[in-house]
C-alpha atoms as a PDB file:
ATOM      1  CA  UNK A   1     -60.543  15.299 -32.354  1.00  0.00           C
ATOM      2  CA  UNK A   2     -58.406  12.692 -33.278  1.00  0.00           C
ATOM      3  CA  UNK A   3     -56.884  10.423 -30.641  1.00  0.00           C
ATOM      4  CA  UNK A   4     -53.510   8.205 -30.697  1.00  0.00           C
ATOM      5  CA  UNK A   5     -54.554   4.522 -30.943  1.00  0.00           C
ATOM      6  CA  UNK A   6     -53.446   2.147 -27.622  1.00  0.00           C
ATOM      7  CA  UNK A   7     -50.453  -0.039 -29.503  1.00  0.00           C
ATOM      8  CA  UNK A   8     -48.988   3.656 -30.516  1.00  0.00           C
ATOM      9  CA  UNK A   9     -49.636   4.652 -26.932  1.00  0.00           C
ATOM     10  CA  UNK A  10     -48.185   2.163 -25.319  1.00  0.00           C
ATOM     11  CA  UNK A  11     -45.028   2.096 -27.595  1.00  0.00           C
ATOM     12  CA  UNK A  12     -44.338   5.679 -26.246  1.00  0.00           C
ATOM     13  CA  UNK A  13     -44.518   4.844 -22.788  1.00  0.00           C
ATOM     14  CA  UNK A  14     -42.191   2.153 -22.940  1.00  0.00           C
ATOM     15  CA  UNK A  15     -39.885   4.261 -25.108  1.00  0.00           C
ATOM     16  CA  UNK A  16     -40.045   6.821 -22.525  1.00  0.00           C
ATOM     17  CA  UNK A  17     -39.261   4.558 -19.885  1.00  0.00           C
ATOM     18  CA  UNK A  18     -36.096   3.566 -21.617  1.00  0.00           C
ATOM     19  CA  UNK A  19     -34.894   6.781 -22.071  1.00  0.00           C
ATOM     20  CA  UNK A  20     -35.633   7.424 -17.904  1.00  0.00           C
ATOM     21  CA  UNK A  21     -33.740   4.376 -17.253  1.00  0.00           C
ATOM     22  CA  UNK A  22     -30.619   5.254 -19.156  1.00  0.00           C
ATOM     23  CA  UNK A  23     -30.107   8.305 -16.825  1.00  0.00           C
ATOM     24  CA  UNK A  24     -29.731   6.213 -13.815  1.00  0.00           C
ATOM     25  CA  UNK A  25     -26.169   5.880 -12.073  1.00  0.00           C
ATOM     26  CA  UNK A  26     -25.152   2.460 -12.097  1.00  0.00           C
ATOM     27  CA  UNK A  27     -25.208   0.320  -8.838  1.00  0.00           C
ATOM     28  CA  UNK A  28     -21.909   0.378  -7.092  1.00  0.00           C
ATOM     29  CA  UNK A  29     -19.539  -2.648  -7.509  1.00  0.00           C
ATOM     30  CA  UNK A  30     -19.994  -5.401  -5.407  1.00  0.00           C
ATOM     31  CA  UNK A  31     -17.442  -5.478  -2.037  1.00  0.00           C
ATOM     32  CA  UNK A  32     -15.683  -7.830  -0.131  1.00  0.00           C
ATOM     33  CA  UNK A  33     -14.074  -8.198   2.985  1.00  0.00           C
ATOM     34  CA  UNK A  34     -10.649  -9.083   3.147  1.00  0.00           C
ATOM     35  CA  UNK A  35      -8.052 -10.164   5.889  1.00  0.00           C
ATOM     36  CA  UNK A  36      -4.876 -10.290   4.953  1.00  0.00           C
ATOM     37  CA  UNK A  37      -2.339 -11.889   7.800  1.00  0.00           C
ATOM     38  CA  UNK A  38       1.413 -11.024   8.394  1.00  0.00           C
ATOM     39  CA  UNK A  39       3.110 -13.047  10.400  1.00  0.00           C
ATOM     40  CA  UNK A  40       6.444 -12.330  11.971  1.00  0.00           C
ATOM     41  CA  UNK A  41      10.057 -14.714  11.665  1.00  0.00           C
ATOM     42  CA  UNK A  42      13.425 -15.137  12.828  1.00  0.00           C
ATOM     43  CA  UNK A  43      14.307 -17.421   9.898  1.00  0.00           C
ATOM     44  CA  UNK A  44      12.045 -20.496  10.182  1.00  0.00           C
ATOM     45  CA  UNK A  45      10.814 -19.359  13.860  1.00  0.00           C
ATOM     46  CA  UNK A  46       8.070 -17.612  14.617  1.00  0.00           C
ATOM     47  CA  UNK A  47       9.231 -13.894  16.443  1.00  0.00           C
ATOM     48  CA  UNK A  48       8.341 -13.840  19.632  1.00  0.00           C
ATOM     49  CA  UNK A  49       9.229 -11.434  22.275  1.00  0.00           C
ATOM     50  CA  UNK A  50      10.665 -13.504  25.301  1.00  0.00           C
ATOM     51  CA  UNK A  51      12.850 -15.417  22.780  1.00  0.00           C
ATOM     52  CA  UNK A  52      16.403 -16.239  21.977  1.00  0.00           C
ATOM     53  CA  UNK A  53      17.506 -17.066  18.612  1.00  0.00           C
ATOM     54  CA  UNK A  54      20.397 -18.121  17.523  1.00  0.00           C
ATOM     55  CA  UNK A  55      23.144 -17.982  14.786  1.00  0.00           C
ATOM     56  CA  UNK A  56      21.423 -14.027  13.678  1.00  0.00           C
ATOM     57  CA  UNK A  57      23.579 -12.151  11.064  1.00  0.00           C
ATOM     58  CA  UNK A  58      27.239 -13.165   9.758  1.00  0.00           C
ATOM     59  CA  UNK A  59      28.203 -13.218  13.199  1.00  0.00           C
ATOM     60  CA  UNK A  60      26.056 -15.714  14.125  1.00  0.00           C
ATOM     61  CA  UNK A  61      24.733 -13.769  16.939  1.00  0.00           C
ATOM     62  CA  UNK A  62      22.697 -14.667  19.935  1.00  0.00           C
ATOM     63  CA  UNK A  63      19.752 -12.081  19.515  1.00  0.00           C
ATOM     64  CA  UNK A  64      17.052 -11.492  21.797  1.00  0.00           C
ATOM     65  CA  UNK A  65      14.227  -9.708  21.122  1.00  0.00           C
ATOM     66  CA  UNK A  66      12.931  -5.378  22.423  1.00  0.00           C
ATOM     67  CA  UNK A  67      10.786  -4.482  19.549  1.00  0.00           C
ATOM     68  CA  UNK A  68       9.170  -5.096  16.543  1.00  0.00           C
ATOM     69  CA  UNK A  69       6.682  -2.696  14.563  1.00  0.00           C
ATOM     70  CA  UNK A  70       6.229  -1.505  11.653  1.00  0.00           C
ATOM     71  CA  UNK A  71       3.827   1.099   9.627  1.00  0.00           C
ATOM     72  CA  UNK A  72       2.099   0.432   6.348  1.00  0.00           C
ATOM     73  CA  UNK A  73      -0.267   2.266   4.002  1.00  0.00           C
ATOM     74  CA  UNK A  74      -1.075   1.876   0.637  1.00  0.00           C
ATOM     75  CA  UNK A  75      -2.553  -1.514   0.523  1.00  0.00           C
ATOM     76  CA  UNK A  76      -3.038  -2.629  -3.468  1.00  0.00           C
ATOM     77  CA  UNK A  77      -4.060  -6.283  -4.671  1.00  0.00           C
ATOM     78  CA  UNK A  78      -3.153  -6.717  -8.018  1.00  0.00           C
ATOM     79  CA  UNK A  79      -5.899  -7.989  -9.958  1.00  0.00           C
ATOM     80  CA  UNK A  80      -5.318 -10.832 -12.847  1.00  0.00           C
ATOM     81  CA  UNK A  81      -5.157  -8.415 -15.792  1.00  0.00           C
ATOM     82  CA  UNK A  82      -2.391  -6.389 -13.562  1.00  0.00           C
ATOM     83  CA  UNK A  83      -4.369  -3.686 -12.526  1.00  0.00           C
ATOM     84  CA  UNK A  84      -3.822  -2.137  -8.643  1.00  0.00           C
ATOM     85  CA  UNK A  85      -6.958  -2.135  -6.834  1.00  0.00           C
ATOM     86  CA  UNK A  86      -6.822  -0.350  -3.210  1.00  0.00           C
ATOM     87  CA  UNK A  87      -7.594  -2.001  -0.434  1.00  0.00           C
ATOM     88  CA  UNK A  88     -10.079   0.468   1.758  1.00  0.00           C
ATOM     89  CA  UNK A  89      -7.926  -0.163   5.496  1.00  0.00           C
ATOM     90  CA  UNK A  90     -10.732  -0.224   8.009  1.00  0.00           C
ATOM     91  CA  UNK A  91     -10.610   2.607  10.807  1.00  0.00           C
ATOM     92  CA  UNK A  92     -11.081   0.214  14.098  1.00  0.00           C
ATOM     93  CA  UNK A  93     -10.053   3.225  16.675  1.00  0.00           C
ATOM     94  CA  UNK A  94      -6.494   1.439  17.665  1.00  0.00           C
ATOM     95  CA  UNK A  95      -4.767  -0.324  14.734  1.00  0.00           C
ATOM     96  CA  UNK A  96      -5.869   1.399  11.353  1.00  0.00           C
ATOM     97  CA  UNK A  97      -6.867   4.766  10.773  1.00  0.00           C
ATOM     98  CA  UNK A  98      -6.666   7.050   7.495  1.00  0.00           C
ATOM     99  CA  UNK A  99      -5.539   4.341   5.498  1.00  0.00           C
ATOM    100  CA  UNK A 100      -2.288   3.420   7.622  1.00  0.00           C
ATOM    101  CA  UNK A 101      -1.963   0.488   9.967  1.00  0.00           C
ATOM    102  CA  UNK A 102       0.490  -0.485  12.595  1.00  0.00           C
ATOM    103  CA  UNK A 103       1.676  -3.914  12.481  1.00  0.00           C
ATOM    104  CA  UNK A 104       3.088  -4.814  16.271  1.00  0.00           C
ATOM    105  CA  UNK A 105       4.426  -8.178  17.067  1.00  0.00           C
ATOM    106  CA  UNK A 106       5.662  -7.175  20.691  1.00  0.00           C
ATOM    107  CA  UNK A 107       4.175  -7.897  23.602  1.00  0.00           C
ATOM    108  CA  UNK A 108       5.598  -7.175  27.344  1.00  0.00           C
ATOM    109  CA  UNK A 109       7.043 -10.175  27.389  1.00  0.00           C
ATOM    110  CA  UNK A 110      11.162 -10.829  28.019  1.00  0.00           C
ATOM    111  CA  UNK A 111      12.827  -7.573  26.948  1.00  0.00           C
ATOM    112  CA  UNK A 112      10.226  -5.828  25.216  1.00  0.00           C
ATOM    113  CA  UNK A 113       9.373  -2.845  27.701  1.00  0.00           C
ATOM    114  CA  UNK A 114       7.972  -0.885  25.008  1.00  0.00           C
ATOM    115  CA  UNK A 115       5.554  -3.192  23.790  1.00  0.00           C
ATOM    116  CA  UNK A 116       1.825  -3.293  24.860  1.00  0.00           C
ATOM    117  CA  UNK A 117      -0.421  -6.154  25.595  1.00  0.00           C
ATOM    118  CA  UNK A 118      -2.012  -6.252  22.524  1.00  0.00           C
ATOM    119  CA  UNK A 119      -0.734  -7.197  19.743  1.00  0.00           C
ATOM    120  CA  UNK A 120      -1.496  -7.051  15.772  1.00  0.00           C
ATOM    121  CA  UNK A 121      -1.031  -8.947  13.055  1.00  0.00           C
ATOM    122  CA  UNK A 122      -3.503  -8.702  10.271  1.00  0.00           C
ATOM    123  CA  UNK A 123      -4.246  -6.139   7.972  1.00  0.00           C
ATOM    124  CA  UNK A 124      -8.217  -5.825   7.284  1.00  0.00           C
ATOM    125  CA  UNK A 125      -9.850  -3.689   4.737  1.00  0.00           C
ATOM    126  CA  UNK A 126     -12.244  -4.059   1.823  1.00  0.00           C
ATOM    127  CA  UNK A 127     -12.362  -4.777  -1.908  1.00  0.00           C
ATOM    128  CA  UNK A 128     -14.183  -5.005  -5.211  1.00  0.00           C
ATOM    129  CA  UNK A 129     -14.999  -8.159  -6.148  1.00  0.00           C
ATOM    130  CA  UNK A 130     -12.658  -9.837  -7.948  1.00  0.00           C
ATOM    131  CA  UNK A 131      -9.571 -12.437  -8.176  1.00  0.00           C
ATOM    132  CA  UNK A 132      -6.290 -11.171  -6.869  1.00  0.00           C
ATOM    133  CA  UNK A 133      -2.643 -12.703  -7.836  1.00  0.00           C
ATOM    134  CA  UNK A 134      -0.552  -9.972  -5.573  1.00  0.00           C
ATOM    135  CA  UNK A 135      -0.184  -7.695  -3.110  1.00  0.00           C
ATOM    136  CA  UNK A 136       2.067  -4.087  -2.848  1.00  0.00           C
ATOM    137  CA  UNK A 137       1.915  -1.817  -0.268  1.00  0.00           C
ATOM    138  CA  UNK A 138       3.874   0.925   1.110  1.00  0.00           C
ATOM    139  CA  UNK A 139       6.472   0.633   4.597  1.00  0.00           C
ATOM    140  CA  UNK A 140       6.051   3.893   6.161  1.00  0.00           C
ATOM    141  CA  UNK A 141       3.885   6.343   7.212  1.00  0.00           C
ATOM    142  CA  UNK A 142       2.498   8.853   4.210  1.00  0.00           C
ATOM    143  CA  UNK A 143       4.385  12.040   3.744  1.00  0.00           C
ATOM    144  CA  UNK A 144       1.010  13.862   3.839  1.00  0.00           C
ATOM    145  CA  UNK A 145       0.670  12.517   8.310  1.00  0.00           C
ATOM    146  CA  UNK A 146       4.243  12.107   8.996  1.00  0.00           C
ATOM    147  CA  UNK A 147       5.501  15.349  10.480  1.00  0.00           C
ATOM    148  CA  UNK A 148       1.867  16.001  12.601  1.00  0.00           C
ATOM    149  CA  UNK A 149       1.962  15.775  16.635  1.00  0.00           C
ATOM    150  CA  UNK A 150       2.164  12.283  18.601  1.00  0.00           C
ATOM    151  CA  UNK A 151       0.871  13.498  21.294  1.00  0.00           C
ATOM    152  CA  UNK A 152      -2.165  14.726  19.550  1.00  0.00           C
ATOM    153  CA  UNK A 153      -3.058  12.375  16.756  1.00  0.00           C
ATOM    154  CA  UNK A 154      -4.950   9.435  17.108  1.00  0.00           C
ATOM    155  CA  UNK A 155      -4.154   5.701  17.369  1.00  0.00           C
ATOM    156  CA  UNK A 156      -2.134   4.218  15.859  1.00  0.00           C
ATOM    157  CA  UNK A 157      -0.333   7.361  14.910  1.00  0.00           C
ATOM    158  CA  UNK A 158      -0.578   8.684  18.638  1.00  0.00           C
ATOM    159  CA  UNK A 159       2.367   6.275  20.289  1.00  0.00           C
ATOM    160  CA  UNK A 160       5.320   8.679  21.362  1.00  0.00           C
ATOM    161  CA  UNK A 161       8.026   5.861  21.338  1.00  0.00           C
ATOM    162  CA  UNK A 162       7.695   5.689  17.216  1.00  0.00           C
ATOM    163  CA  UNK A 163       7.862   9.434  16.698  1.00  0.00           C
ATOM    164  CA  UNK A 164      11.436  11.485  16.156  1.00  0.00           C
ATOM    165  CA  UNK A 165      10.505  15.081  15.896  1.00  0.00           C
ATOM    166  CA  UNK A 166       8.261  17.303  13.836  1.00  0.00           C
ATOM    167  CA  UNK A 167      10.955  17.692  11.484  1.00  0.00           C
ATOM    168  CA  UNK A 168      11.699  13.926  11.140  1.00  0.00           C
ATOM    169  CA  UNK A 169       8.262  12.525  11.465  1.00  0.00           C
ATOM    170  CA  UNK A 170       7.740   8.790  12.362  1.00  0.00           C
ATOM    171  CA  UNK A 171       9.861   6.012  13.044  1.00  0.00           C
ATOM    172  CA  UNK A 172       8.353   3.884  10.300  1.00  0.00           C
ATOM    173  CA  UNK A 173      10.016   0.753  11.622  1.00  0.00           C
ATOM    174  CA  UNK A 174      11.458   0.192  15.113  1.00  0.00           C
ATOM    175  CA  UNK A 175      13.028  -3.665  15.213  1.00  0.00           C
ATOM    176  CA  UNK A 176      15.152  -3.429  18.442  1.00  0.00           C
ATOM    177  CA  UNK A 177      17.171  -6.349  19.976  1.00  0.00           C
ATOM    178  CA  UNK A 178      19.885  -7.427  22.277  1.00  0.00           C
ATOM    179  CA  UNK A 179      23.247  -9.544  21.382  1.00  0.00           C
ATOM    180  CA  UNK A 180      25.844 -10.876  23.026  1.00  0.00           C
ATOM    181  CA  UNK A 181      28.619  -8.632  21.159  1.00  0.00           C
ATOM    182  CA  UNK A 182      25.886  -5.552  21.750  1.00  0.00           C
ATOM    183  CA  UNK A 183      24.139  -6.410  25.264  1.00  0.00           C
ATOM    184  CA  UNK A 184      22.975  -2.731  25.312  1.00  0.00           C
ATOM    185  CA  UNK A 185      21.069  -2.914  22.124  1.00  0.00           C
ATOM    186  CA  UNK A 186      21.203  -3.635  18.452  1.00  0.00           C
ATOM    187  CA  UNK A 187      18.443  -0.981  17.163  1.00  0.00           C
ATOM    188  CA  UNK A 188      17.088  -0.669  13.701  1.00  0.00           C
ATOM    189  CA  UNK A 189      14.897   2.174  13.272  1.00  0.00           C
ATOM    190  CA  UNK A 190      14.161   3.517  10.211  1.00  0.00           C
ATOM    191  CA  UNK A 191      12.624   6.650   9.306  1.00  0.00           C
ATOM    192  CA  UNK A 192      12.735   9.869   7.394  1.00  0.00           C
ATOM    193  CA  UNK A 193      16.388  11.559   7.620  1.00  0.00           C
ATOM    194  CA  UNK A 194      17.939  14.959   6.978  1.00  0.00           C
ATOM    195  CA  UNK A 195      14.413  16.605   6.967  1.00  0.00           C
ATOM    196  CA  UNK A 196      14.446  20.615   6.314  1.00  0.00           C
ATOM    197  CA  UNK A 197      13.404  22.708   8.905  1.00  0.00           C
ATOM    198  CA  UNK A 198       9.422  24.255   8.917  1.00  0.00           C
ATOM    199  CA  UNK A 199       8.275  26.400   5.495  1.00  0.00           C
ATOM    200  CA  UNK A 200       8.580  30.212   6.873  1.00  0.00           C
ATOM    201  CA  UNK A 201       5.081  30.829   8.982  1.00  0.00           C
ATOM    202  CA  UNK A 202       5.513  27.179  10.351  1.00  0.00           C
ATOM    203  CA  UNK A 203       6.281  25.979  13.993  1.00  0.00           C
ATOM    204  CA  UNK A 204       6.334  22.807  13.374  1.00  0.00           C
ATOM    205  CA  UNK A 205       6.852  19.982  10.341  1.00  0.00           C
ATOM    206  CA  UNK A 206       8.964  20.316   7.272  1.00  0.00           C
ATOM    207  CA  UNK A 207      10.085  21.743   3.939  1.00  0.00           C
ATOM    208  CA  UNK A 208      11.547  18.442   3.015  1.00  0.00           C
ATOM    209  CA  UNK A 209      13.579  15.238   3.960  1.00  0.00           C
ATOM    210  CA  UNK A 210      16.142  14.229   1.452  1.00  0.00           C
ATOM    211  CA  UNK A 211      15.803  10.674   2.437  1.00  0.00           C
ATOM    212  CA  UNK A 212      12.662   9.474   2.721  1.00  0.00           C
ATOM    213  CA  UNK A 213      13.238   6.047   3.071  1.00  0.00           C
ATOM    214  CA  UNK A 214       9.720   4.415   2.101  1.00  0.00           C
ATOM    215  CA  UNK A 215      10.232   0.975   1.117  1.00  0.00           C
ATOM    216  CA  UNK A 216       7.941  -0.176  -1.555  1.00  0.00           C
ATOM    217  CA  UNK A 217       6.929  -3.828  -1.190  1.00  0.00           C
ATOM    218  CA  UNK A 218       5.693  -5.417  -4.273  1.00  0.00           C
ATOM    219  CA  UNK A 219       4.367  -9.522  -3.805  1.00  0.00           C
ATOM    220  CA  UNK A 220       3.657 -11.592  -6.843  1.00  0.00           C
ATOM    221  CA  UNK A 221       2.362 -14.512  -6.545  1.00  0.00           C
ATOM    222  CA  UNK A 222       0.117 -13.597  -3.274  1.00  0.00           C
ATOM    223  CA  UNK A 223      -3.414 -15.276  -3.393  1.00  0.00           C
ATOM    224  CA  UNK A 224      -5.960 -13.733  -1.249  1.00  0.00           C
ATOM    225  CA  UNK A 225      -7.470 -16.214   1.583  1.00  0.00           C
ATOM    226  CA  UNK A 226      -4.423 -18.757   1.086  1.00  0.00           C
ATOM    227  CA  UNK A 227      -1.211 -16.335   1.254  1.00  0.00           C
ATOM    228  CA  UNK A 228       0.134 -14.636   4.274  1.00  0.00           C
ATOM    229  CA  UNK A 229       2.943 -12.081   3.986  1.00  0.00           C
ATOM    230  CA  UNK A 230       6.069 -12.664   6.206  1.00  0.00           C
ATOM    231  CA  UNK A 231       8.641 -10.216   7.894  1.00  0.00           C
ATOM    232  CA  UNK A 232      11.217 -12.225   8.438  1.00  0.00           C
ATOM    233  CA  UNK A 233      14.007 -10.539  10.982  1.00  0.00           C
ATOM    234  CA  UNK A 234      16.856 -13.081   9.559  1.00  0.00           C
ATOM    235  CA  UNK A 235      16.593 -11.804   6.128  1.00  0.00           C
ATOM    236  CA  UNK A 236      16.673  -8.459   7.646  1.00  0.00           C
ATOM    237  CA  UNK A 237      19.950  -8.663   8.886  1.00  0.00           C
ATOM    238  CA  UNK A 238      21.697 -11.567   6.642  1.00  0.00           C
ATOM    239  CA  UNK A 239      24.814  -9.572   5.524  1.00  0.00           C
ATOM    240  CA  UNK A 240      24.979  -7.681   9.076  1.00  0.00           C
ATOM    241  CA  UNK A 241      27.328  -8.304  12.103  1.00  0.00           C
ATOM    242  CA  UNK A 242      24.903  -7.571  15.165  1.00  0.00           C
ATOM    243  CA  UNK A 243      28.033  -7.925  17.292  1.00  0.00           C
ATOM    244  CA  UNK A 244      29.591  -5.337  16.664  1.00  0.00           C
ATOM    245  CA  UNK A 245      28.716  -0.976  16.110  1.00  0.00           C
ATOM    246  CA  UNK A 246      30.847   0.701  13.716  1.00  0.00           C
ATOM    247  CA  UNK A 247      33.017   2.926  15.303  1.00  0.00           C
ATOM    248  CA  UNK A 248      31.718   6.230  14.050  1.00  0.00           C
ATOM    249  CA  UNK A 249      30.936   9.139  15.676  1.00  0.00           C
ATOM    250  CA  UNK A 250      27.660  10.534  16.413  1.00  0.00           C
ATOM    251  CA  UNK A 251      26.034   6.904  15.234  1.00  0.00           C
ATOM    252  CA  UNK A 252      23.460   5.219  16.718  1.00  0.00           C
ATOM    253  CA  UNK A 253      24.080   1.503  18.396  1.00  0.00           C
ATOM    254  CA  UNK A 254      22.843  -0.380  15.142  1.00  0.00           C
ATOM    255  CA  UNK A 255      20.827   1.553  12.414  1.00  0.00           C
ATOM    256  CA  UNK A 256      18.866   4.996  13.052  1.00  0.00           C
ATOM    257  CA  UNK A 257      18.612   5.319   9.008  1.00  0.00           C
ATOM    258  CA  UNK A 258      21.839   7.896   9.133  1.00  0.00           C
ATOM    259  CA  UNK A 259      23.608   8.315   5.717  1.00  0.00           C
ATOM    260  CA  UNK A 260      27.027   8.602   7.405  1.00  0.00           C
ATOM    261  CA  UNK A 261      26.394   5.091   9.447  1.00  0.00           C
ATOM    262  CA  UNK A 262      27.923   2.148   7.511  1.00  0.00           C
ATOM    263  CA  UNK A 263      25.663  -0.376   9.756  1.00  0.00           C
ATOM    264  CA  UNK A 264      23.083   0.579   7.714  1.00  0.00           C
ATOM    265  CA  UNK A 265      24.276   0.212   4.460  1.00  0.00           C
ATOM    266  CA  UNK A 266      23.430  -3.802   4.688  1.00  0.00           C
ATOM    267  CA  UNK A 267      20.115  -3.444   5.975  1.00  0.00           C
ATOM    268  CA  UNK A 268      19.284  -0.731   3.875  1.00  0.00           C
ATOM    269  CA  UNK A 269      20.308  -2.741   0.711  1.00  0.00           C
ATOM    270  CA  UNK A 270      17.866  -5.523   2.032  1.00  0.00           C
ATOM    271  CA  UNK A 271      14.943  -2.882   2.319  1.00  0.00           C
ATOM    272  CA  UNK A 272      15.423  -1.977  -0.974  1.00  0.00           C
ATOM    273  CA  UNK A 273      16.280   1.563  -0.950  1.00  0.00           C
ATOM    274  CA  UNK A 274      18.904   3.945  -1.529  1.00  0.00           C
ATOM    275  CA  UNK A 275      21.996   4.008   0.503  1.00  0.00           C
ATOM    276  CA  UNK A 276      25.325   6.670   0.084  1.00  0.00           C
ATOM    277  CA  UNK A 277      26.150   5.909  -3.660  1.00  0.00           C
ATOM    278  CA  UNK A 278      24.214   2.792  -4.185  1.00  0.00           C
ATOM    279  CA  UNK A 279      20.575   3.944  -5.852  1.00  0.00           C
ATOM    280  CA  UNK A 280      17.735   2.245  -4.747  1.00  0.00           C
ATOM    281  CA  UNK A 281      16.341  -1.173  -5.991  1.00  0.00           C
ATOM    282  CA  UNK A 282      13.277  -1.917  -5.077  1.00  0.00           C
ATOM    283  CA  UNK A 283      13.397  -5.330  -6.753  1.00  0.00           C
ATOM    284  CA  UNK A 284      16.028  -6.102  -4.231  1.00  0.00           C
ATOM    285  CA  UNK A 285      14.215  -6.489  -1.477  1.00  0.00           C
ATOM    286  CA  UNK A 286      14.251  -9.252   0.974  1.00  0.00           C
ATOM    287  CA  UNK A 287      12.632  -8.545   4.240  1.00  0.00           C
ATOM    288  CA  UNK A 288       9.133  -8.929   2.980  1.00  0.00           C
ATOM    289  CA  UNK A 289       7.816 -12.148   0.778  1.00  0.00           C
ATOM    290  CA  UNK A 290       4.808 -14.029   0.306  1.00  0.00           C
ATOM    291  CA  UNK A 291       4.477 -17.563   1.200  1.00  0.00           C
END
C-alpha cells in the first residue's frame, strides 16, 4: 500500500481550502450613519411660526406664518463617480417610516393651529461608505402609499390635516400663511390633482391622477456633514402677489395645485413642474438649494 507523502498532502489541503473559501458570500459593505439637516427660510430669516416677515412676493406683502410641511422620499447621495446611492430613511415611529419622512417646521406658536409641539428638521438614514458630492430626493409622498387611509396608517402618514381624499391622496406640501391683502389665508397646498375614481372592485384609491405633481429635487454641490438643504418660502413665492386671489371660480384662496387656478402657475413654475401649457423643468427649480 502506497501512501501520499506529507508536502503532497498538505498541498491538497490547502488547495481545498481555497476552493471552500471562494464559495463564501462576501461581507456586506461597510455603513454609515448620516444626518442630513433642512432648515427652513423666509429669504435670509429663519421661518418661524409666530413671525412676521416682510416685503413677501411682488407685492411686497406682510406674511405671517399657519403652516409649513412638507413630505419627502427617495433620499439619493450622489457619489463622486455620479452614481445614486439610497439613503436607508430610518423608521423612528413618528417622523420616518417606509422610506418617507415628514419635514414640519410649525409649531403652535402665533397662527399655526395646526402645528404640533414637536417639530422636525433633519432627515436621518444610513449609507455605504463612501464620499458624497450631492443630494436628490423626491417632494411627495410615493404613488405606491398615497391614496391609503389617514386615519389608519401610521405616523407620519397618519395626520388627517395633510390628507385630501382616497382619490387625491396626500397633501404633499401644506405652506399656509396670512397677508395683509389676504387676512383669511394665502394657502399653498400641493398635491395630486384630477385623480380617477377607484379600479372596478375598489372602494377606495385610484385608477390614476393626471397630475401628479412630484417635484424632483436634484442638489449638486451638497457635501455630507458640511451642507444643509434649505426651503426657502421667499423663493417660493418670488413672482407671486400674496395680496391678492384670482378671481376664478371654484379656486382655492392661494394654490390647491388646480390646473384652472392661475395663482398657481408662478409657484408651480418655481417647483419645477408642469403647469397648463408650460411642460415641466425640473432644472428650474428654486425652492430647494444647498448651501
Amino acid at each position: 500500500m502506497r501512501f501520499a507523502s506529507s508536502s503532497g498532502l498538505a498541498l491538497s489541503l490547502a488547495l481545498l481550502g481555497v476552493s471552500g473559501c471562494g464559495d463564501e458570500a462576501p461581507p456586506p459593505p461597510a455603513t454609515r450613519a448620516v444626518t442630513i439637516p433642512v432648515e427652513a427660510r423666509v429669504g435670509s430669516e429663519l421661518f418661524a411660526c409666530g413671525r412676521t416677515y416682510s416685503k413677501v412676493g411682488t407685492s411686497g406683502a406682510s406674511y405671517e406664518p399657519m403652516d409649513f410641511r412638507v413630505y419627502v422620499h427617495a433620499v439619493r447621495l450622489v457619489s463622486d463617480s455620479g452614481q445614486e446611492v439610497p439613503v436607508a430613511l430610518t423608521n423612528d415611529g413618528t417622523w420616518q417610516r417606509d422610506g418617507v419622512a415628514l419635514l414640519d417646521f410649525a409649531n403652535k406658536d402665533g397662527l399655526c393651529a395646526n402645528g404640533t409641539a414637536g417639530m422636525n428638521a433633519t432627515l436621518k438614514g444610513t449609507v455605504p461608505e463612501g464620499h458624497y458630492t450631492g443630494l436628490r430626493f423626491t417632494l411627495g409622498v410615493p404613488e405606491s402609499l398615497n391614496h391609503g387611509d389617514a386615519t389608519t396608517s401610521a405616523a407620519p402618514l397618519g395626520d388627517s390635516t395633510l390628507f385630501w381624499n382616497w382619490r387625491g391622496g396626500y397633501v404633499f406640501a401644506r405652506i399656509d400663511g396670512r397677508t395683509g391683502g389676504v387676512p383669511t389665508g394665502y394657502y399653498m397646498h400641493l398635491g395630486s390633482t384630477d385623480c380617477a375614481p377607484p379600479p372596478a372592485g375598489q372602494t377606495s384609491g385610484t385608477a390614476g391622477c393626471a397630475h401628479e405633481n412630484r417635484v424632483e429635487v436634484r442638489l449638486e454641490g451638497f457635501t455630507l456633514g458640511s451642507s444643509k438643504v434649505v426651503m426657502d418660502l421667499a423663493a417660493l413665492f418670488a413672482d407671486s402677489n400674496l395680496d391678492t386671489n384670482a378671481a376664478v371660480p371654484n379656486t382655492a384662496g392661494g394654490c390647491m395645485s388646480q390646473q384652472e387656478d392661475p395663482d398657481c402657475a408662478p409657484v408651480f413654475a418655481r417647483l419645477g413642474l408642469a403647469f397648463g401649457d408650460l411642460a415641466a423643468n425640473p432644472a428650474g427649480q428654486r425652492f430647494i438649494r444647498a448651501e
